[in-house]
Protein backbone atom coordinates (compact mmCIF):
# COMPACT_ATOMS: atom_id res chain seq x y z
CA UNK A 1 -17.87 16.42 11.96
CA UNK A 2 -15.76 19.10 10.06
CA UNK A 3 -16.56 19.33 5.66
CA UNK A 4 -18.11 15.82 6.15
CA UNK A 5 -15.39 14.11 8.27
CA UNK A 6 -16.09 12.44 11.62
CA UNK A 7 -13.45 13.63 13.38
CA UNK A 8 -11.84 10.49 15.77
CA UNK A 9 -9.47 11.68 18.59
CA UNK A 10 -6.62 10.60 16.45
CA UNK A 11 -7.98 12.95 13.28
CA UNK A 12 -8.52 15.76 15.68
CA UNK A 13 -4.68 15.55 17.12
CA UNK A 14 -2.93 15.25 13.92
CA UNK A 15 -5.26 18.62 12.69
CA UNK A 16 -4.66 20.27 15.49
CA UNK A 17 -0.69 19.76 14.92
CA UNK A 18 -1.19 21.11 11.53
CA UNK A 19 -3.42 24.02 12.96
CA UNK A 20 -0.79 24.95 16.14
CA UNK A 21 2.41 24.72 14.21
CA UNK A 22 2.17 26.02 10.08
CA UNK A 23 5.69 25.25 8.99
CA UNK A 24 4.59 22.69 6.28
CA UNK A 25 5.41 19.49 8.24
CA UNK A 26 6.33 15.96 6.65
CA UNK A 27 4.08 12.77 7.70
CA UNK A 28 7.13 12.09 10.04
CA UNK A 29 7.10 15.67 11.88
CA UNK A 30 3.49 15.39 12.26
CA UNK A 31 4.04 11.48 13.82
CA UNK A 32 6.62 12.99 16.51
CA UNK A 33 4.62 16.18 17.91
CA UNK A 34 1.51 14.08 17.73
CA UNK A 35 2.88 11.10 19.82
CA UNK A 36 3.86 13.29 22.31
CA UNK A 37 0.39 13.90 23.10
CA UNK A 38 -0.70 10.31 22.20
CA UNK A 39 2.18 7.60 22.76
CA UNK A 40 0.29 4.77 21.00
CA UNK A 41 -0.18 6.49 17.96
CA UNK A 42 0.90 4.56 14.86
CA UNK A 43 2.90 5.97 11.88
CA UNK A 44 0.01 4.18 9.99
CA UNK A 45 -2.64 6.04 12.07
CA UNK A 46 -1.21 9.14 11.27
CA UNK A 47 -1.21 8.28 7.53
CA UNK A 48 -4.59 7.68 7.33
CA UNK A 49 -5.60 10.73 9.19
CA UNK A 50 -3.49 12.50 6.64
CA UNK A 51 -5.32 10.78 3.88
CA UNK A 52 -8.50 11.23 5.13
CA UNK A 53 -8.14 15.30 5.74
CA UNK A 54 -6.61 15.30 2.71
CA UNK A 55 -9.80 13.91 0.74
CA UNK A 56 -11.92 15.95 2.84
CA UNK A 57 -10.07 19.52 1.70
CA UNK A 58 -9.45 20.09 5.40
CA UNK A 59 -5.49 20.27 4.62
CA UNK A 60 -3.51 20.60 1.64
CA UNK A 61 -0.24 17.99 0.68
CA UNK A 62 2.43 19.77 -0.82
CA UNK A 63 4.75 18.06 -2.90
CA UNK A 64 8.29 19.14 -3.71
CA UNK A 65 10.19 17.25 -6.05
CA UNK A 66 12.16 13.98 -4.79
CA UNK A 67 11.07 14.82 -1.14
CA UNK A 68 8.49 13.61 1.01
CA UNK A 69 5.39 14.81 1.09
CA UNK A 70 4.21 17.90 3.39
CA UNK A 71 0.64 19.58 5.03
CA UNK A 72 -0.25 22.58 4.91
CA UNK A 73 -3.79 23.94 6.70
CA UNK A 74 -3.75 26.95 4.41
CA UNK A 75 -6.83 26.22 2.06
CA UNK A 76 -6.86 30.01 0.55
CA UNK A 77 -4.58 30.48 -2.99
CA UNK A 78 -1.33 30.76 -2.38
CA UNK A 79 1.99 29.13 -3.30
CA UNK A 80 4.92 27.79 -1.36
CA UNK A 81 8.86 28.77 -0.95
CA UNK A 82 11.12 26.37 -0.28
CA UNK A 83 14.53 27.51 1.42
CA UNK A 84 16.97 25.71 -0.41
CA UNK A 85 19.72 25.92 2.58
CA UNK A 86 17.72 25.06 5.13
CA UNK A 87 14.79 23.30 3.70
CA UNK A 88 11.84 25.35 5.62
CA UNK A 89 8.83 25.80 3.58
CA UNK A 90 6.66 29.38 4.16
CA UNK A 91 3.28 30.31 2.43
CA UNK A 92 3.76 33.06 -0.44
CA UNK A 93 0.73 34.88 -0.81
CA UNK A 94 -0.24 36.76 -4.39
CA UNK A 95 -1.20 40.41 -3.95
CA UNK A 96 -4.32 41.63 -4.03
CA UNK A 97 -6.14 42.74 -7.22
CA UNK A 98 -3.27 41.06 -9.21
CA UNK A 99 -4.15 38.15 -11.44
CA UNK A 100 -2.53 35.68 -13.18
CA UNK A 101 -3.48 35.88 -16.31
CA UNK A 102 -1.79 39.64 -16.12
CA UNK A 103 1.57 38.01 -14.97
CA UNK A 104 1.21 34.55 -17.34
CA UNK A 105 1.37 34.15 -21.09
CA UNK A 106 -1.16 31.69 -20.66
CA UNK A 107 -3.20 30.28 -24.52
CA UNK A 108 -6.12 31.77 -25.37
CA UNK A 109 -9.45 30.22 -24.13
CA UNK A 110 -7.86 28.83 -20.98
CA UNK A 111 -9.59 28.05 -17.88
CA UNK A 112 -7.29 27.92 -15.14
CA UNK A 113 -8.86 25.13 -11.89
CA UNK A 114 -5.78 24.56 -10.01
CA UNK A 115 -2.62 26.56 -9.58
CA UNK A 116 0.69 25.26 -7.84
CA UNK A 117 3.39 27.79 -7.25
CA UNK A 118 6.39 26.87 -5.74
CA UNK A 119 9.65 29.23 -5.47
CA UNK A 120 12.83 27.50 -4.30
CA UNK A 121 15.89 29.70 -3.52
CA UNK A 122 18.11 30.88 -0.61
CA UNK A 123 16.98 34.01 2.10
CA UNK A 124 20.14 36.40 1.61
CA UNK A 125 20.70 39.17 4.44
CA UNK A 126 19.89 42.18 3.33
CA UNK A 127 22.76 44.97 2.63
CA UNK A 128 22.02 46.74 5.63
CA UNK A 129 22.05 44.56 8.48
């Protein structure tokens, strides 16, 4: 059991490929590394899995707009950037001690529950190299 989930071999290889690998997979990334390890696995399988971590707060779906859905293991606050050239996803991580109602105009009496960030844009080299 992990937060309330029995864990069946099939729930335990799909988290694990989440766990080994964090680069924000689709449904259909997670399908190919996990069949490698179990050939009969369905797409469907895998699906539910997803589902059913997802329900649990074991893993996180990410959406980004018009594309397929993604995981990410990451349960602490943070957002997502999205490479727009080649379409990797990272973690972005908000610095310590800094809040958001310091960086947000955000109306009075507001009680923030949930917070999405995601920054799209292109990795330029740096000047120097």
């Amino acid at each position: 059991m992990l937060g309330g989930l029995r864990l069946t071999r099939q729930r335990q290889e799909v988290y694990n490929v989440l766990l080994e690998c964090r680069d924000h997979p689709t449904v259909n990334m997670i399908f190919e590394r996990v069949r490698e390890r179990m050939p009969t696995i369905s797409l469907a399988t895998v699906y539910n899995c997803l589902e059913a971590l997802v329900r649990h707060r074991l893993v996180n779906q990410v959406n980004f707009e018009r594309e397929p859905s993604r995981y990410c293991p990451n349960l602490k606050h943070h957002g997502h950037f999205q490479n727009t050239v080649t379409g990797e996803v990272c973690d972005i991580h908000f610095k310590p001690g800094v809040e958001l109602r310091q960086i947000l105009d955000l109306p009075e009496g507001v009680c923030i529950e949930e917070v999405e960030i995601t920054i799209r844009g292109a990795v330029l080299k740096s000047p120097l190299t």
